[in-house]
C-alpha atoms as a PDB file:
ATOM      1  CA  UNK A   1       4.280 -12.745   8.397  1.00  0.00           C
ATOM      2  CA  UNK A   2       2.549 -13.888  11.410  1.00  0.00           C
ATOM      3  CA  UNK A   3      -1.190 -12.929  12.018  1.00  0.00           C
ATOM      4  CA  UNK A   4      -1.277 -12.256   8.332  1.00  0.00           C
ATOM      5  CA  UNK A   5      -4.557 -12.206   5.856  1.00  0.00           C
ATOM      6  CA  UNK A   6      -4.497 -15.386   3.624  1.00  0.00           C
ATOM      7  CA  UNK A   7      -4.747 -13.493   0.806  1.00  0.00           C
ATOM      8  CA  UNK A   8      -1.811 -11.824   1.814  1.00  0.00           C
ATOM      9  CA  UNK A   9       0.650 -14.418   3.557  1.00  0.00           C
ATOM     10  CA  UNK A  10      -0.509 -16.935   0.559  1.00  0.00           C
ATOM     11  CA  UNK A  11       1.171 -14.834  -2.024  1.00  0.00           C
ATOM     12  CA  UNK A  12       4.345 -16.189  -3.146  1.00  0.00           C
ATOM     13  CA  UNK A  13       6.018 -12.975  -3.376  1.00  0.00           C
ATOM     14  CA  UNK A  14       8.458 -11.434  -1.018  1.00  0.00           C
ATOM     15  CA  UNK A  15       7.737  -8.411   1.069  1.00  0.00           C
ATOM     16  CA  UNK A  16       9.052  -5.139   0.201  1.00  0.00           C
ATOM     17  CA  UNK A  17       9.221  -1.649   2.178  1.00  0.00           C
ATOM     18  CA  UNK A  18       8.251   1.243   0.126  1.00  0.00           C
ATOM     19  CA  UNK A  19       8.528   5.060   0.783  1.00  0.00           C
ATOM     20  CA  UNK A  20       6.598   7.817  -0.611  1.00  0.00           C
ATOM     21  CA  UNK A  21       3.340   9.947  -0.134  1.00  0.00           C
ATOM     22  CA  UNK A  22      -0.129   7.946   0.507  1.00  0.00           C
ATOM     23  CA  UNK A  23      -2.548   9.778  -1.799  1.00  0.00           C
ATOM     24  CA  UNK A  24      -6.273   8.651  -2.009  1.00  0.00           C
ATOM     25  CA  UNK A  25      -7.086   7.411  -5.564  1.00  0.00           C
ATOM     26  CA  UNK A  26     -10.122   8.528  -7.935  1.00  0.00           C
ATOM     27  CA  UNK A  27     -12.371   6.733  -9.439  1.00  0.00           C
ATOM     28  CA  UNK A  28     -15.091   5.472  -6.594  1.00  0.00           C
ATOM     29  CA  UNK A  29     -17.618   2.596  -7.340  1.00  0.00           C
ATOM     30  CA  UNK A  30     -18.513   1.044 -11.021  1.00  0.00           C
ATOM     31  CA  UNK A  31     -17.442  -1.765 -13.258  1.00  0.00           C
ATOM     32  CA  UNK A  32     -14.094  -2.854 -13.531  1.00  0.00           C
ATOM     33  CA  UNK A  33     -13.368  -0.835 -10.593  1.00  0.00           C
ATOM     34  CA  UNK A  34     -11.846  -2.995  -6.920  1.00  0.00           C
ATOM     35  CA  UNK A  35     -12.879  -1.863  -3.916  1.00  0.00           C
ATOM     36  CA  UNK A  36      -9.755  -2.679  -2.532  1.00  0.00           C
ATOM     37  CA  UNK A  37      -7.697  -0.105  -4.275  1.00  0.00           C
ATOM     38  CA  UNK A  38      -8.674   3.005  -2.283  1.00  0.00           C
ATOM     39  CA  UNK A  39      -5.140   4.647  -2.214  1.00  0.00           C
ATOM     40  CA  UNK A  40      -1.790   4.952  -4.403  1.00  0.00           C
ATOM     41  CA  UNK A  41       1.948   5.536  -3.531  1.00  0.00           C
ATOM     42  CA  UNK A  42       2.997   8.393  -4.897  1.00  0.00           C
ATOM     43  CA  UNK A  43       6.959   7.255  -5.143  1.00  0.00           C
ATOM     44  CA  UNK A  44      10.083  10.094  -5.215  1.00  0.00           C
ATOM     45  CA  UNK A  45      10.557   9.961  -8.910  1.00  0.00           C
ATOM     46  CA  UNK A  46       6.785  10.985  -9.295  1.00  0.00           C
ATOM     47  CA  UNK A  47       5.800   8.357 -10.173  1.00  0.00           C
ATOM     48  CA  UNK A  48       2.592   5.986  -8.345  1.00  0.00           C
ATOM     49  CA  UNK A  49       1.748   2.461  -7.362  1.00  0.00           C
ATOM     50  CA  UNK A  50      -2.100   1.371  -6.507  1.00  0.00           C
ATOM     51  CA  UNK A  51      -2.169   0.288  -2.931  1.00  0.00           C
ATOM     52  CA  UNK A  52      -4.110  -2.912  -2.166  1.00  0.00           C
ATOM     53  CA  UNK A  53      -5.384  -2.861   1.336  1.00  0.00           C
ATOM     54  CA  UNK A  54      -8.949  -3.812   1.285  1.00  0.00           C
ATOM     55  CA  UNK A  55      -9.428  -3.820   4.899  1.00  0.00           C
ATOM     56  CA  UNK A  56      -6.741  -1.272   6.129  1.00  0.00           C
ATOM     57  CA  UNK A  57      -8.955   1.898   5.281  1.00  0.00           C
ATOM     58  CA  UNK A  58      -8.710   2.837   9.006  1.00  0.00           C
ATOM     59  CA  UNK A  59      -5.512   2.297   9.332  1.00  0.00           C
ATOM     60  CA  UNK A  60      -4.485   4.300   6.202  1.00  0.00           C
ATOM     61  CA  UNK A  61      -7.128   7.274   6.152  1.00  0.00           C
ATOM     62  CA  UNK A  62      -5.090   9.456   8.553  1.00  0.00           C
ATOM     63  CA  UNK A  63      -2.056   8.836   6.246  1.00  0.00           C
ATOM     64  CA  UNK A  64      -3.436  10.441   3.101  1.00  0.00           C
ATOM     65  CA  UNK A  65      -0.867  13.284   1.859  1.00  0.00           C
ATOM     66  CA  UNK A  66       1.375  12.163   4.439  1.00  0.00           C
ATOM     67  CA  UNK A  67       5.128  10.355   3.641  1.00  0.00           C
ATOM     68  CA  UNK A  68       4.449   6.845   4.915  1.00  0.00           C
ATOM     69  CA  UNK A  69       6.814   3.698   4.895  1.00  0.00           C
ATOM     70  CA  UNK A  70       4.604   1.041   3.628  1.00  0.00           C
ATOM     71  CA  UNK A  71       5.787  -2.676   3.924  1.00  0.00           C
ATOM     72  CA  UNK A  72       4.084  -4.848   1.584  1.00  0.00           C
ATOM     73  CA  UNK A  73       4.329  -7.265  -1.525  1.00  0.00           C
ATOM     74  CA  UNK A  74       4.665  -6.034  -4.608  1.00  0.00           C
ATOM     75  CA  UNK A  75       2.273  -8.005  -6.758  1.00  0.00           C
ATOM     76  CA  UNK A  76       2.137  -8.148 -10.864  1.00  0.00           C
ATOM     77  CA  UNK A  77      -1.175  -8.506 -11.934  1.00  0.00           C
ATOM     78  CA  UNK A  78      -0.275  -7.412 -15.666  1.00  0.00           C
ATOM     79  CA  UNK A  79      -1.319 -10.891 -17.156  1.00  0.00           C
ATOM     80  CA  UNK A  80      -4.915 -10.445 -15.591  1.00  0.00           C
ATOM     81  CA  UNK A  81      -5.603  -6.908 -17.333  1.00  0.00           C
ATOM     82  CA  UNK A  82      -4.291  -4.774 -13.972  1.00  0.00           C
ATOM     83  CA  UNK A  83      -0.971  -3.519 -13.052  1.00  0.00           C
ATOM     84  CA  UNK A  84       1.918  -3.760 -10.207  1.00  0.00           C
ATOM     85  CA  UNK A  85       0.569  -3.072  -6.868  1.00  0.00           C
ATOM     86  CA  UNK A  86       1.694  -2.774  -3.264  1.00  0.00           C
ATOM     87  CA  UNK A  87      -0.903  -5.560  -0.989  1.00  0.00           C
ATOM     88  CA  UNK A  88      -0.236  -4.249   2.085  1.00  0.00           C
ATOM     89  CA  UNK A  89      -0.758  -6.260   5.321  1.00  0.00           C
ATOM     90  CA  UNK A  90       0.687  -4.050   7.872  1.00  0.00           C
ATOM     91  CA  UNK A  91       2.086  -0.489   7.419  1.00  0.00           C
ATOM     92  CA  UNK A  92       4.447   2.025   9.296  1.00  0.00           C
ATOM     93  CA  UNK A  93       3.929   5.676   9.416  1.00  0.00           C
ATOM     94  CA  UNK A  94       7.566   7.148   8.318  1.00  0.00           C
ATOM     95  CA  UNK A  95       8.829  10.548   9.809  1.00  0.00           C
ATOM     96  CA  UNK A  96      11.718  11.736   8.138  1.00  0.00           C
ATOM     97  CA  UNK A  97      12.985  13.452  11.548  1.00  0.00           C
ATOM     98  CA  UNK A  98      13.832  10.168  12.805  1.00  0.00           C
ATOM     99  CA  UNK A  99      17.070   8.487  12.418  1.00  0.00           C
ATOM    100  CA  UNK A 100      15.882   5.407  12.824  1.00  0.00           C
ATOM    101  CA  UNK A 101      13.368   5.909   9.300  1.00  0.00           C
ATOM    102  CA  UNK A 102      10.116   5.584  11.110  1.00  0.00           C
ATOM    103  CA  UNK A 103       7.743   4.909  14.154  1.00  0.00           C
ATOM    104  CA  UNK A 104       5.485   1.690  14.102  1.00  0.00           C
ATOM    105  CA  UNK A 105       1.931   1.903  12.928  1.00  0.00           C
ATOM    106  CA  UNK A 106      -0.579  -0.755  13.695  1.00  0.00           C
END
């Protein structure tokens, strides 16, 4: 992706475009904790995956408890002691009104 992050466009993994409702994750500041992971995905079937987006907090604030399309990569961290997240580099505000499945963010 052009004009990406390193830490982003470095990672091998390909991107992926995921739907659901941003919520703002618990937890705040304290050991173990990354800054990074402000927000989750709250995904159809209930269930939620942490959003990585450590300098997007602009971008995504207005989001919160809204259904976003989020284009990302979906990165296993599992062997480190984490999870499966969503890095996201870039997102796109969805509106389910719209045939087309959503109007560009920035």
């Amino acid at each position: 992706m052009p004009g990406s992050s390193p830490w982003y466009s470095e990672r091998p993994e390909p991107e992926a475009t995921v739907r659901g409702v941003l919520r703002r994750r618990g937890g705040g500041a304290g050991p173990g904790n990354r800054p990074g992971l402000v927000y989750e995905v709250e995904l159809p079937n209930g269930s939620t995956v942490p959003v990585y987006a450590p300098s997007a907090d602009d971008a995504l604030s207005p989001l919160v408890d809204r259904s976003a399309t989020l284009t990302g990569k979906r990165v296993d961290l599992r062997r480190e002691g984490f999870g499966v997240e969503l890095w996201v580099d870039a997102r796109h505000l969805y509106d389910p009104d719209d045939p087309e499945g959503g109007v560009s963010g920035s």
